[in-house]
Protein backbone atom coordinates (compact mmCIF):
# COMPACT_ATOMS: atom_id res chain seq x y z
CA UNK A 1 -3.53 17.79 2.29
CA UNK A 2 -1.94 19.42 -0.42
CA UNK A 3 0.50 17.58 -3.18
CA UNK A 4 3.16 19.35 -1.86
CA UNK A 5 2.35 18.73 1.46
CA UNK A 6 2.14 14.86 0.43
CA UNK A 7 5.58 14.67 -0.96
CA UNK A 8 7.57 16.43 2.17
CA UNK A 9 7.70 12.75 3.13
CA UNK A 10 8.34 10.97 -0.29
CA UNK A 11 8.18 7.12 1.37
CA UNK A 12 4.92 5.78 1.40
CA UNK A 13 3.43 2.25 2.19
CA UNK A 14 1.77 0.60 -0.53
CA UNK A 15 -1.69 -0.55 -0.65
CA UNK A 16 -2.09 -4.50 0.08
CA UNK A 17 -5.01 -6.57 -0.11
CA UNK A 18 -4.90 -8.60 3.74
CA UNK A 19 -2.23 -6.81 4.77
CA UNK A 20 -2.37 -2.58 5.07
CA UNK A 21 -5.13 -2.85 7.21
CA UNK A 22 -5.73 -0.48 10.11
CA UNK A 23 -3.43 -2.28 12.23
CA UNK A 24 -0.99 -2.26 10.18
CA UNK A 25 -0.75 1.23 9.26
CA UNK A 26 -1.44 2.22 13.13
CA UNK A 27 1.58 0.27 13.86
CA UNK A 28 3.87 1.22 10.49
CA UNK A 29 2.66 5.11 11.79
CA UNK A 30 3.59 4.53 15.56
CA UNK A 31 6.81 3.25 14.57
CA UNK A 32 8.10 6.45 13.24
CA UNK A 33 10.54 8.46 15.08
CA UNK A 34 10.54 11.62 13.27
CA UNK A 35 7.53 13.78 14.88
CA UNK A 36 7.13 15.84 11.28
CA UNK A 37 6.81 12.35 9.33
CA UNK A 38 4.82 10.78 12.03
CA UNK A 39 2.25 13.27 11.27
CA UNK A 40 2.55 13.91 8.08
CA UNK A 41 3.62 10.08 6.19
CA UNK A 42 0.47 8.92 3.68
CA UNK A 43 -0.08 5.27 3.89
CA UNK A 44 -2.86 3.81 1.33
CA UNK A 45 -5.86 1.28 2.46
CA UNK A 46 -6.53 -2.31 1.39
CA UNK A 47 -8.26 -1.24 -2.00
CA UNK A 48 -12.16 -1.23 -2.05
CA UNK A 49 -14.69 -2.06 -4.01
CA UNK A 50 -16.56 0.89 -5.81
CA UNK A 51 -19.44 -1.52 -6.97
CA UNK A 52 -19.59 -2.46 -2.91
CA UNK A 53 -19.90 1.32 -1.79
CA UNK A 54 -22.84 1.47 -4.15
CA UNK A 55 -24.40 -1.09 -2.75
CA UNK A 56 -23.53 -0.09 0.79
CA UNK A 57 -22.31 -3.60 1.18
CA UNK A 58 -21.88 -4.03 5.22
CA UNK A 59 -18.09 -5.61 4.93
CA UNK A 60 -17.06 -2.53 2.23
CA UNK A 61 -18.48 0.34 4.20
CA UNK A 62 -16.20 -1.00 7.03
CA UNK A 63 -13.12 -0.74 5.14
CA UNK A 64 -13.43 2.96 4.34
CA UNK A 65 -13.92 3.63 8.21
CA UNK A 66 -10.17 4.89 9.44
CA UNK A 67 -9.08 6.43 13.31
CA UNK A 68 -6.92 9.27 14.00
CA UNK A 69 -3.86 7.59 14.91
CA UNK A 70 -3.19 6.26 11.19
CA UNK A 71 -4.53 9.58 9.53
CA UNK A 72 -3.14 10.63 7.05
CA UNK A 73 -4.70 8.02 4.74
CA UNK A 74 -5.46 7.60 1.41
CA UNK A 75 -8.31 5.45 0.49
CA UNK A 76 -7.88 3.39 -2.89
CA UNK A 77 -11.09 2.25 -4.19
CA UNK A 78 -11.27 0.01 -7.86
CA UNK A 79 -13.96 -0.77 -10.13
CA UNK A 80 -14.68 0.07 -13.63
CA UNK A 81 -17.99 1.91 -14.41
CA UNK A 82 -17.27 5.85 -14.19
CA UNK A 83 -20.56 6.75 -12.67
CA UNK A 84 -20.01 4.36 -9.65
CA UNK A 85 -16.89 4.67 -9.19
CA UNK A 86 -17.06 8.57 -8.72
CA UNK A 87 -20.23 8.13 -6.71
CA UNK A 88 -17.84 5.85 -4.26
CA UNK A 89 -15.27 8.61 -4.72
CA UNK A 90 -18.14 10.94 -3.13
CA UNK A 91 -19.00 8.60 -0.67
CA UNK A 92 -15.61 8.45 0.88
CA UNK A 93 -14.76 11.94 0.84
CA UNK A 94 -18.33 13.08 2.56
CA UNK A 95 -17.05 10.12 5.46
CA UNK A 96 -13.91 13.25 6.07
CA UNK A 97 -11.12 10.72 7.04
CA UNK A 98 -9.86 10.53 3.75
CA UNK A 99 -6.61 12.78 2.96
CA UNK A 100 -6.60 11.24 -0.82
CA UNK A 101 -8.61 9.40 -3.00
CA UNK A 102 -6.69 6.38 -4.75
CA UNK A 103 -7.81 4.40 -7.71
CA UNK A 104 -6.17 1.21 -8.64
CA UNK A 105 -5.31 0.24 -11.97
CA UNK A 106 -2.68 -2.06 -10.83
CA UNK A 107 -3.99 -5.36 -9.18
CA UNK A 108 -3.09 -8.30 -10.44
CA UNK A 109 -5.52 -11.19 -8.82
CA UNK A 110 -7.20 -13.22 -11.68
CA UNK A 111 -10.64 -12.50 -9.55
CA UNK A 112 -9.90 -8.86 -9.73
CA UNK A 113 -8.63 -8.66 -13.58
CA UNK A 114 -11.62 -11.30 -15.33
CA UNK A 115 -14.30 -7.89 -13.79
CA UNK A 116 -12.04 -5.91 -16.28
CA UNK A 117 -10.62 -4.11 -13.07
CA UNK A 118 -6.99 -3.16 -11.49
CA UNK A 119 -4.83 -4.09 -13.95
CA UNK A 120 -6.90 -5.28 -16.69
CA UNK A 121 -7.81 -1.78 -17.22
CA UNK A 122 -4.55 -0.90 -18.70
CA UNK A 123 -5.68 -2.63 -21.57
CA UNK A 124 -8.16 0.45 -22.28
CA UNK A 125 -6.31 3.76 -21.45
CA UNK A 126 -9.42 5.55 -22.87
CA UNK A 127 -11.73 4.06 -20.13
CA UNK A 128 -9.07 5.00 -17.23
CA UNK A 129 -9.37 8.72 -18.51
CA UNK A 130 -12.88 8.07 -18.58
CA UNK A 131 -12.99 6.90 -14.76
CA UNK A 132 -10.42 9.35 -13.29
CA UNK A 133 -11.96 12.19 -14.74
CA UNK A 134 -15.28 11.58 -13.32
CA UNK A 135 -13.70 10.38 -9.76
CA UNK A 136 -11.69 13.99 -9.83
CA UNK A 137 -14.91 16.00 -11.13
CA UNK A 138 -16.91 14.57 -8.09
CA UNK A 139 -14.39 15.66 -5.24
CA UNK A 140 -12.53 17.93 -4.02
CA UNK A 141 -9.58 15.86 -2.29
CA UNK A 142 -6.25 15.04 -4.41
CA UNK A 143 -6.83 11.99 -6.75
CA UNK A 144 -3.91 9.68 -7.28
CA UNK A 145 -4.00 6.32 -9.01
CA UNK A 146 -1.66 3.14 -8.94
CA UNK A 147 -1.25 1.59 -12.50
CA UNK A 148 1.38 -1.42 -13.32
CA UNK A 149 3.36 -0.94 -16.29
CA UNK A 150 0.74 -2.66 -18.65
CA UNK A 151 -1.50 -5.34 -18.44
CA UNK A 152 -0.32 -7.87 -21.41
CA UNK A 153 1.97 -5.23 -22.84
CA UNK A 154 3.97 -1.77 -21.92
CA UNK A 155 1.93 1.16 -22.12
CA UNK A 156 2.41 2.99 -18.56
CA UNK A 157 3.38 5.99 -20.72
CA UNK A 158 0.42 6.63 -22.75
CA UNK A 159 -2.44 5.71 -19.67
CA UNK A 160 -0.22 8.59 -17.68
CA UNK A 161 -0.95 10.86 -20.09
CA UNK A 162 -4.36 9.72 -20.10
CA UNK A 163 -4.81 10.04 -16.29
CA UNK A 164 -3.15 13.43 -16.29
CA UNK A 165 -5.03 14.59 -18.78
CA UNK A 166 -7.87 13.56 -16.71
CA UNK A 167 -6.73 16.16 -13.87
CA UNK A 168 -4.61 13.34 -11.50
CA UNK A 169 -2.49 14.64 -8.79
CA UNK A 170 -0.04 12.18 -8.56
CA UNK A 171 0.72 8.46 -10.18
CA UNK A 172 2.39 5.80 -8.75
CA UNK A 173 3.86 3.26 -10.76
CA UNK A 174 4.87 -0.57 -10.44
CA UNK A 175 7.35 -1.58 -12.32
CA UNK A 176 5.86 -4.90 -14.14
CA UNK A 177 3.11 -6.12 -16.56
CA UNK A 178 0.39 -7.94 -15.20
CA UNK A 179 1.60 -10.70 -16.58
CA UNK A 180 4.50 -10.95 -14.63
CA UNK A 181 2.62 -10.64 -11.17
CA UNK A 182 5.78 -9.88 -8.74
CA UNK A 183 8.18 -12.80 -11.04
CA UNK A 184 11.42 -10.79 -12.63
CA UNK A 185 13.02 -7.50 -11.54
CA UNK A 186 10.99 -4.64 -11.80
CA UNK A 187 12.06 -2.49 -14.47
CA UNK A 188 13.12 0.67 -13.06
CA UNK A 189 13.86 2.33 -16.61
CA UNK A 190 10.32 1.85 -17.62
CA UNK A 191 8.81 3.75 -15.14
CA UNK A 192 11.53 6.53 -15.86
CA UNK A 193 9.61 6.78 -19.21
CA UNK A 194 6.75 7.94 -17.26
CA UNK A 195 8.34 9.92 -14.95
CA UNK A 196 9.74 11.83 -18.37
CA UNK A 197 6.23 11.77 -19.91
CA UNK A 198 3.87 13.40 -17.33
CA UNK A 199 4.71 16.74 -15.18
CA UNK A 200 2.42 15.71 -12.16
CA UNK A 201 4.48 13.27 -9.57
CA UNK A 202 5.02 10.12 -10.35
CA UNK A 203 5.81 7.46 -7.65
CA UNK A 204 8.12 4.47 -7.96
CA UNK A 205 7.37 1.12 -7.11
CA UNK A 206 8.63 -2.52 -7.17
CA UNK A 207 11.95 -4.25 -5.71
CA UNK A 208 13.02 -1.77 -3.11
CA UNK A 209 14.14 -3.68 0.08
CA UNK A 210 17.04 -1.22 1.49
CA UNK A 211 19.18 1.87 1.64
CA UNK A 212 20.58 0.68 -1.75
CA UNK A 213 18.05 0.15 -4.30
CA UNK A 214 16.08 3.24 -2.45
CA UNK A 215 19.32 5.24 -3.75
CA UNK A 216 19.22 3.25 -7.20
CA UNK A 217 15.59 3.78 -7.96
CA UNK A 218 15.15 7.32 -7.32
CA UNK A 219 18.47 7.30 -9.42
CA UNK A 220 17.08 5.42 -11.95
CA UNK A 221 13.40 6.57 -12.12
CA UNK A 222 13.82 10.54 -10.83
CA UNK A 223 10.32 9.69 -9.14
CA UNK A 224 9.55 12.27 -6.75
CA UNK A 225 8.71 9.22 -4.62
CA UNK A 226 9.01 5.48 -3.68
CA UNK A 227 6.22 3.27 -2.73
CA UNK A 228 7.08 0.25 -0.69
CA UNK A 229 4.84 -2.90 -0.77
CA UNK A 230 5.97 -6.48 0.07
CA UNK A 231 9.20 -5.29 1.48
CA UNK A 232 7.21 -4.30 4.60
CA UNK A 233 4.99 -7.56 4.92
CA UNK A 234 6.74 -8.80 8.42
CA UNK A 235 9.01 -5.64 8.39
CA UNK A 236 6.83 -2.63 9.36
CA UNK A 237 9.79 -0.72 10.76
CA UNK A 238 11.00 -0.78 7.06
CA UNK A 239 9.54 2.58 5.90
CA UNK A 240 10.67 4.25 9.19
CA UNK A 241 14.14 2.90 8.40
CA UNK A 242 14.03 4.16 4.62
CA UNK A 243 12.26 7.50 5.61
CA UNK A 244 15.50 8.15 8.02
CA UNK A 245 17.75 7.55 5.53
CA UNK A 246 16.41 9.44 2.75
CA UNK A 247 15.90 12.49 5.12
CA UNK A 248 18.89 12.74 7.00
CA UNK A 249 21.38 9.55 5.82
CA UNK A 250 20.76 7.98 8.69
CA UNK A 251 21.16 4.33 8.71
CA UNK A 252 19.30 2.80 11.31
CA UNK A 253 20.12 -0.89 11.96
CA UNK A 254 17.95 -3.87 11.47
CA UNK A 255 15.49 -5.15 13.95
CA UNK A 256 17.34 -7.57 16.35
CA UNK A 257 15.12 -10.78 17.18
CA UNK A 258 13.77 -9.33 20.23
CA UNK A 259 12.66 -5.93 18.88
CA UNK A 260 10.90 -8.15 15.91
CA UNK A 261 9.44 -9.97 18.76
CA UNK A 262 8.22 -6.88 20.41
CA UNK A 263 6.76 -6.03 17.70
CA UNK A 264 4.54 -8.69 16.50
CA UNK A 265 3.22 -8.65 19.90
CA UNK A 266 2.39 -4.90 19.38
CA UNK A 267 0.70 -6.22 16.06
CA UNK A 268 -1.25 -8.93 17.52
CA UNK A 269 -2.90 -7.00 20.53
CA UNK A 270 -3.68 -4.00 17.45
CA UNK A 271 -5.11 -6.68 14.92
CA UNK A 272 -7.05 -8.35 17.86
CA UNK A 273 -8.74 -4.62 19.18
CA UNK A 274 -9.81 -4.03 15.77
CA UNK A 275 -11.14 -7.30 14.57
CA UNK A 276 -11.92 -9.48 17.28
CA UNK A 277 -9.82 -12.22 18.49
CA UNK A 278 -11.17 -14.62 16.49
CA UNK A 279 -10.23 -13.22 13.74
CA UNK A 280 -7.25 -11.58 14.39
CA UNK A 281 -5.48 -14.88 15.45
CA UNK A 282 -6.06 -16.54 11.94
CA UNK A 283 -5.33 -13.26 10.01
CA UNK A 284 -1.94 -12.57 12.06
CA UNK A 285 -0.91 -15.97 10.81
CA UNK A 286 -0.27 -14.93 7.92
CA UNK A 287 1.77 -12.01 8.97
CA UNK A 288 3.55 -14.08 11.25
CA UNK A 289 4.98 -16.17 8.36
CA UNK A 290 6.26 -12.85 6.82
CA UNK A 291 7.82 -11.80 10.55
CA UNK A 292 9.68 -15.42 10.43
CA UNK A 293 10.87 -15.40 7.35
CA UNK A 294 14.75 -16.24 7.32
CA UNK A 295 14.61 -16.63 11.03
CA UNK A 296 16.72 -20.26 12.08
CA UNK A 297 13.77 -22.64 12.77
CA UNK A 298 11.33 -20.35 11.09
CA UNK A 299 9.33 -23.12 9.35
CA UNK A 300 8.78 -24.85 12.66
CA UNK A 301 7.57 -21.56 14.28
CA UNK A 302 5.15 -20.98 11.00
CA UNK A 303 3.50 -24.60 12.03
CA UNK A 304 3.33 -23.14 15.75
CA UNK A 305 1.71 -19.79 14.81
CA UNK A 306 -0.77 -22.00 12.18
CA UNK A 307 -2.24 -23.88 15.25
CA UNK A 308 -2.44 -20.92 17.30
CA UNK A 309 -5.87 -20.31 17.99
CA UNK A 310 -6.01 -18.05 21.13
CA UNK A 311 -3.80 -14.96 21.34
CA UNK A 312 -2.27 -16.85 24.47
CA UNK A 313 -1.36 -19.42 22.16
CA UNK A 314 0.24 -16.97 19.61
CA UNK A 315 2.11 -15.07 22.66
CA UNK A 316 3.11 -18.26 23.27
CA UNK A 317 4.56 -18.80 20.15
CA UNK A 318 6.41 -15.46 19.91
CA UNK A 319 8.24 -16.28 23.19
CA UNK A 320 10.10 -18.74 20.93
CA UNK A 321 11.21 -16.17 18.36
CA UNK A 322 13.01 -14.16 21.53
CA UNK A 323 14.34 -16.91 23.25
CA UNK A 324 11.77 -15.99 26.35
């Protein structure tokens, strides 16, 4: 998959820790209508642990594997050793599933940024161009990476340079520090900076929810793209809506409350195929709180769903949120 190829559909969902699973992206892909960006859309992975590809830890390896029906996918894997982190690089390109290799520079979890990884690493843009370089020398599949716009400070500008300078496709950007987690308004103009400073893509991320602030952003930024994270926890149908619009102004309505019924039905059967129901029950919970959210009664259906413990129990639940 080409760059250009990448950006014919300029929407993409965001990698989420517990949330972009397979699932998820099966589900965000099969709710697409357009046939060319059904095929074609790039969703990213849950990132992944470069140090646990190396090791060939038995949970990691499992998160690289991906199925045809939410291919096109781009793997994001973190870390911060250049040697293992291109050797995981390697790794996931010799698997052949992978249409991109990601790298994240952008997560925020304390557990994730104390290992000097994800976002701490803005703090030493030298390193980054250290990493990406050797991740892009050791395959042959487009190289992206997702940074934040600094870790304690700004200085998304100067690690862009430093990752295109390193031979990076494309960047995506989120528009806050590390510091401020998801608190505050992401600051659009910041990322324009970037945008400015680099000539390879640049992707724009943080705060879009709807048709407006998807106009604002790409009038704000001039990204050649928009990334779209928490907006679709509970919303999947949200980058099928945006996609519409931005290809054809097409506003499609939101979901009613038996189409978002529907489709966290659709969600639990996927979630359940892929990870057992054990499992699947007690990870849909939390997706279930994000499906409620603003619904009348939602915090009584968010105790329901977090007593659930069978998927007859959940289906049981959901009847509730359709009036069934």
């Amino acid at each position: 998959m080409t760059t250009e190829e990448i950006f014919k559909t300029p929407i993409f969902l965001a990698p989420m820790a517990g949330v972009t699973d397979t699932a998820f992206r099966i589900l965000v892909r099969e709710l697409i209508g357009d046939d060319f960006a059904k095929k074609n859309l790039l969703m990213f992975s849950e990132m992944v642990s470069a140090a646990g590809v190396h090791y060939r830890n038995e949970k990691t390896l499992a998160m690289l594997e991906t199925v045809t029906e939410e291919r096109p996918t781009a793997i994001q894997i973190f870390g911060s050793d250049p040697t293992i982190c291109a050797e995981a690089a390697a790794y996931v390109e010799q698997l052949g599933s992978a249409a991109v290799i990601d790298f994240n520079c952008g997560c925020p979890a304390p557990k994730i940024v104390k290992n000097g990884e994800g976002s701490a690493l803005m703090k030493n843009p030298a390193l980054v161009e250290k990493i990406l370089s050797a991740v892009k020398k050791s395959v042959k599949l487009p190289v992206s990476v997702k940074i934040r716009l600094g870790c304690d400070k700004i200085n998304a500008v100067e690690v862009a340079k430093r990752v295109e300078n390193a031979g990076v496709d494309f960047i995506a950007v989120h528009g806050r520090t590390r510091e401020q987690f998801y608190s505050g308004a992401a600051n659009w103009e910041e990322i324009a900076k970037v945008k400015a400073a680099v000539k390879i893509p640049v992707i724009a991320n943080g705060d879009v929810r709807d048709f407006d602030s998807l106009d604002k952003i790409f009038s704000v930024t001039k990204a050649n793209g928009v990334m779209i994270g928490r907006a679709a926890q509970g919303n999947p149908c949200i980058i099928n809506r945006l996609l519409k619009y931005f290809l054809t102004g097409e506003k499609i309505p939101p979901l009613n409350t038996h189409e978002r019924a529907e489709i966290m039905r659709r969600h639990l059967n996927k979630i359940i195929f892929y990870k057992g129901e054990y499992i699947g029950v007690r990870e849909m919970r939390a997706h279930a709180a994000w499906y409620t959210k603003g619904l009348t009664g939602g915090a009584e259906l968010r105790n329901l769903f977090n007593r659930a413990n069978s998927a007859q129990d959940f289906l049981e639940v959901i009847k509730f949120c359709d009036g069934r």
